[in-house]
Protein backbone atom coordinates (compact mmCIF):
# COMPACT_ATOMS: atom_id res chain seq x y z
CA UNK A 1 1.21 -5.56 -18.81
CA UNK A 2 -2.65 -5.60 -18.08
CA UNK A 3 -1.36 -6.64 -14.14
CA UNK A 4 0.24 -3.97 -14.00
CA UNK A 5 -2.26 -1.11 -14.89
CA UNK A 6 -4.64 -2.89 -13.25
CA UNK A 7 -2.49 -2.86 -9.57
CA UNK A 8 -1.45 0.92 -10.97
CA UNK A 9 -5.05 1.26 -10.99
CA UNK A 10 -5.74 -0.39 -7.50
CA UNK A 11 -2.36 1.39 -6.07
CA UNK A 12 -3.95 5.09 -6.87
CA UNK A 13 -7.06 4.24 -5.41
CA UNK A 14 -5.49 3.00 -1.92
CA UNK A 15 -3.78 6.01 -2.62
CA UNK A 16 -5.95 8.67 -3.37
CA UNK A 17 -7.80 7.14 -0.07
CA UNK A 18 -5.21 7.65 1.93
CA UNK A 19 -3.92 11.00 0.54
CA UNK A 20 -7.44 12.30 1.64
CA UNK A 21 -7.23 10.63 5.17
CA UNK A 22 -3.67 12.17 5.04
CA UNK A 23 -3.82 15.86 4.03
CA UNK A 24 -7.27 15.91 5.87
CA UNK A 25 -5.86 15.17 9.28
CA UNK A 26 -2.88 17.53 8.56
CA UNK A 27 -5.03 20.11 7.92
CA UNK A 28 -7.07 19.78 10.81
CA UNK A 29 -3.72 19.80 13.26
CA UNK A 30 -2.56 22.63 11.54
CA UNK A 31 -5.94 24.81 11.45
CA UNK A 32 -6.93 23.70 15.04
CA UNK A 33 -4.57 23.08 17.70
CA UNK A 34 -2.22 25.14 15.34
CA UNK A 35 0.86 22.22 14.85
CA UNK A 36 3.74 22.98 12.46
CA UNK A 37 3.14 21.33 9.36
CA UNK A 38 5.94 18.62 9.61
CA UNK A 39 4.66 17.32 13.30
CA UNK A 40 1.37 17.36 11.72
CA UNK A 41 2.17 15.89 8.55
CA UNK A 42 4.14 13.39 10.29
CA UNK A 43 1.10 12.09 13.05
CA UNK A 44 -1.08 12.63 9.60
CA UNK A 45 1.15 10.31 7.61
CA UNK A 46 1.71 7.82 10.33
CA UNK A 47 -2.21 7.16 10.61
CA UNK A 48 -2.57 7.08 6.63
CA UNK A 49 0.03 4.50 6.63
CA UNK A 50 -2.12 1.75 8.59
CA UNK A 51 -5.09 2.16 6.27
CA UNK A 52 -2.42 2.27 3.66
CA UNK A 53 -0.80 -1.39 5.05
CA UNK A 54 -4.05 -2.87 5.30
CA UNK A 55 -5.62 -1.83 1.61
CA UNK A 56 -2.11 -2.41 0.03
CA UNK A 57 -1.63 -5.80 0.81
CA UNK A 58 -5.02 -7.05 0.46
CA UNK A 59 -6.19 -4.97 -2.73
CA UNK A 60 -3.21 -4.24 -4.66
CA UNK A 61 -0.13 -6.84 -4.13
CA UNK A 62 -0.34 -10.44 -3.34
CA UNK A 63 1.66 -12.13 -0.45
CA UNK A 64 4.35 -13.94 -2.24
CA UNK A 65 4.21 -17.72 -0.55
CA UNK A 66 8.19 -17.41 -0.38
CA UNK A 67 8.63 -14.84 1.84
CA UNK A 68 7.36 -14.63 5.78
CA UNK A 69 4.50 -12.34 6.86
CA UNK A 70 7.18 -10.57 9.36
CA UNK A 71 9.66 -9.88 6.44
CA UNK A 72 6.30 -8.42 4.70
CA UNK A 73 5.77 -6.00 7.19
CA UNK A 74 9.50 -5.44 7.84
CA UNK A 75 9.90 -4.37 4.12
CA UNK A 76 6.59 -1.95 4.26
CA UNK A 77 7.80 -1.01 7.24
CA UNK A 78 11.64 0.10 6.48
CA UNK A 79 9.94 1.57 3.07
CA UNK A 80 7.35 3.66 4.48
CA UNK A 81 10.32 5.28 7.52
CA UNK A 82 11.91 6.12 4.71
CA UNK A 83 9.12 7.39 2.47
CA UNK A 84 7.91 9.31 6.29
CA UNK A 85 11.74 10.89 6.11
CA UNK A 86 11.15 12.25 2.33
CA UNK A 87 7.77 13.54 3.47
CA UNK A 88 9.61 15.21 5.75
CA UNK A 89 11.72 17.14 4.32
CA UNK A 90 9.98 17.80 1.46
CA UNK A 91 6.88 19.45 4.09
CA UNK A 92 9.57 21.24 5.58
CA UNK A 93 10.72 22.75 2.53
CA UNK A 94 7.59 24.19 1.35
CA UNK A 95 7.20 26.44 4.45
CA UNK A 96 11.22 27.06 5.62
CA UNK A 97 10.96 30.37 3.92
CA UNK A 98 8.06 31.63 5.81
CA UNK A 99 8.82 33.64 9.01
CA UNK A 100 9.04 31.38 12.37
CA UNK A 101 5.31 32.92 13.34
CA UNK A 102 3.93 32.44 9.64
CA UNK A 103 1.39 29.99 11.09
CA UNK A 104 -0.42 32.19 12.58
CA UNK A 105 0.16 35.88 11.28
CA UNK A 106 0.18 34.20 7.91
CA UNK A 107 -2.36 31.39 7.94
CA UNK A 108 -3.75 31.36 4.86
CA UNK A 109 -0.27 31.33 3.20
CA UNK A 110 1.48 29.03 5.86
CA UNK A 111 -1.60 26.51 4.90
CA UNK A 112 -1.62 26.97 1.14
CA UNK A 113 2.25 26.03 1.52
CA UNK A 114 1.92 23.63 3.65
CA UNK A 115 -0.59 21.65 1.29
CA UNK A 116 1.50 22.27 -2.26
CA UNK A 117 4.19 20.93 0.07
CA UNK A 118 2.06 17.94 1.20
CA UNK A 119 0.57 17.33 -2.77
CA UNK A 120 4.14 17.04 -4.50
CA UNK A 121 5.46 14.91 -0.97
CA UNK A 122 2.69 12.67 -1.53
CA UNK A 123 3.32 11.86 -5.42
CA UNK A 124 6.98 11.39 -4.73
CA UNK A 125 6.45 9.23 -2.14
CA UNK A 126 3.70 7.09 -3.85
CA UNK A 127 6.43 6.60 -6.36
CA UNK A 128 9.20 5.57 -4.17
CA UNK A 129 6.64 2.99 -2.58
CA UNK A 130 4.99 1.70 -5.53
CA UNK A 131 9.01 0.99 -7.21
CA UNK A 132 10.07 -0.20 -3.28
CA UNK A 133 6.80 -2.65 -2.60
CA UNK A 134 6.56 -4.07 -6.24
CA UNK A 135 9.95 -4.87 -6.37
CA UNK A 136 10.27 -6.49 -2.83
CA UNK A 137 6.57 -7.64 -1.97
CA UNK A 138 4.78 -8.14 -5.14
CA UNK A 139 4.39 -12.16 -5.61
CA UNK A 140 5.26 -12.78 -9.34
CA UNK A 141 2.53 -13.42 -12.04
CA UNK A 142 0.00 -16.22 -11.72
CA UNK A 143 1.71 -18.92 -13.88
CA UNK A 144 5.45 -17.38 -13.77
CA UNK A 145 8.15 -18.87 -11.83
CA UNK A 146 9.71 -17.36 -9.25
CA UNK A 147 12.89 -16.09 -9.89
CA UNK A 148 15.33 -17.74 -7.30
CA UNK A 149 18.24 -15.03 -7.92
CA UNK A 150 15.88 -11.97 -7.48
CA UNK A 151 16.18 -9.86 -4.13
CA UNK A 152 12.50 -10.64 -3.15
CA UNK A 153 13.12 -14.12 -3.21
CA UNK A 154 16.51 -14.70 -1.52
CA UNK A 155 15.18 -12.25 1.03
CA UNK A 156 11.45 -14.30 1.45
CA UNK A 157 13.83 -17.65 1.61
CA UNK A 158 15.70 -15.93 4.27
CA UNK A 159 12.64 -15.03 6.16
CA UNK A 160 10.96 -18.64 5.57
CA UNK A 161 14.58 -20.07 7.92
CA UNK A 162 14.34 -17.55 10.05
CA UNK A 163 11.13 -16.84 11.75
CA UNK A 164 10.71 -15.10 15.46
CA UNK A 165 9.53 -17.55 17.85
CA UNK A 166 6.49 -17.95 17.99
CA UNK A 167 5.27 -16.64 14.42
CA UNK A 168 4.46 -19.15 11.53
């Protein structure tokens, strides 16, 4: 139990980090060059997620030894398209009800929508990729075995016979 609030812990900190380097670079597409808020929050998200990668896997879960680097950044990868999808639609959904031109006869409101949109898209998805990375990427305990029937395993054994050329 004290792993786990400490990497809950670690997790909101990567997070909070990159919610900052997330909503601040949406807000800056949508108050200068005037994007919509789900191209910006898109471009916004997709440059969160590297610092997001990098500070996740070396701060808050531990490579598990069974499973390949490549099906480590597969699974982030497949998690966080998906977690870019529920962003998405939840940023659309705060400002669909705002006239086509609300970005810039309405900016204050288009904005204020935009980032209540971006806040509860951004606590969904940190759930859906805390649940998604602990359960696929997280190596188990120091000192407890690895279960051989769990999903993370049989799919890091998979990854272990199957490498791309070239990657070891």
């Amino acid at each position: 139990m004290r792993r786990l609030i400490g990497q809950l812990l670690k997790f909101g900190i990567v997070g909070v980090i990159a919610f900052l380097i997330d909503i601040g670079i949406m807000n800056l597409l949508i108050m200068g060059p005037h994007l919509n808020n789900v191209l910006a929050g898109a471009i916004s998200f997709l440059i969160s997620l590297v610092f997001n990668y990098l500070a996740s896997m070396r701060y808050v879960f531990k490579h598990r030894e069974d499973m390949a680097r490549w099906m480590e950044m597969t699974v982030f990868l497949v998690s966080s398209v998906i977690g870019l999808g529920i962003n998405e639609v939840i940023l659309w959904m705060g400002t669909a009800m705002l006239p086509p031109d609300a970005i810039t006869t309405m900016h204050a409101r288009y904005l204020l929508h935009a980032n209540i949109a971006k806040i509860t898209a951004t606590v969904v998805v940190a759930i859906w990729n805390f649940l998604i990375r602990k359960w696929l990427l997280d190596a188990p305990a120091p000192g407890k075995p690895v279960n051989p029937r769990s999903v993370a395993h049989r799919l890091g054994a998979w990854s272990l016979r199957h490498q791309p050329f070239g990657w070891h």
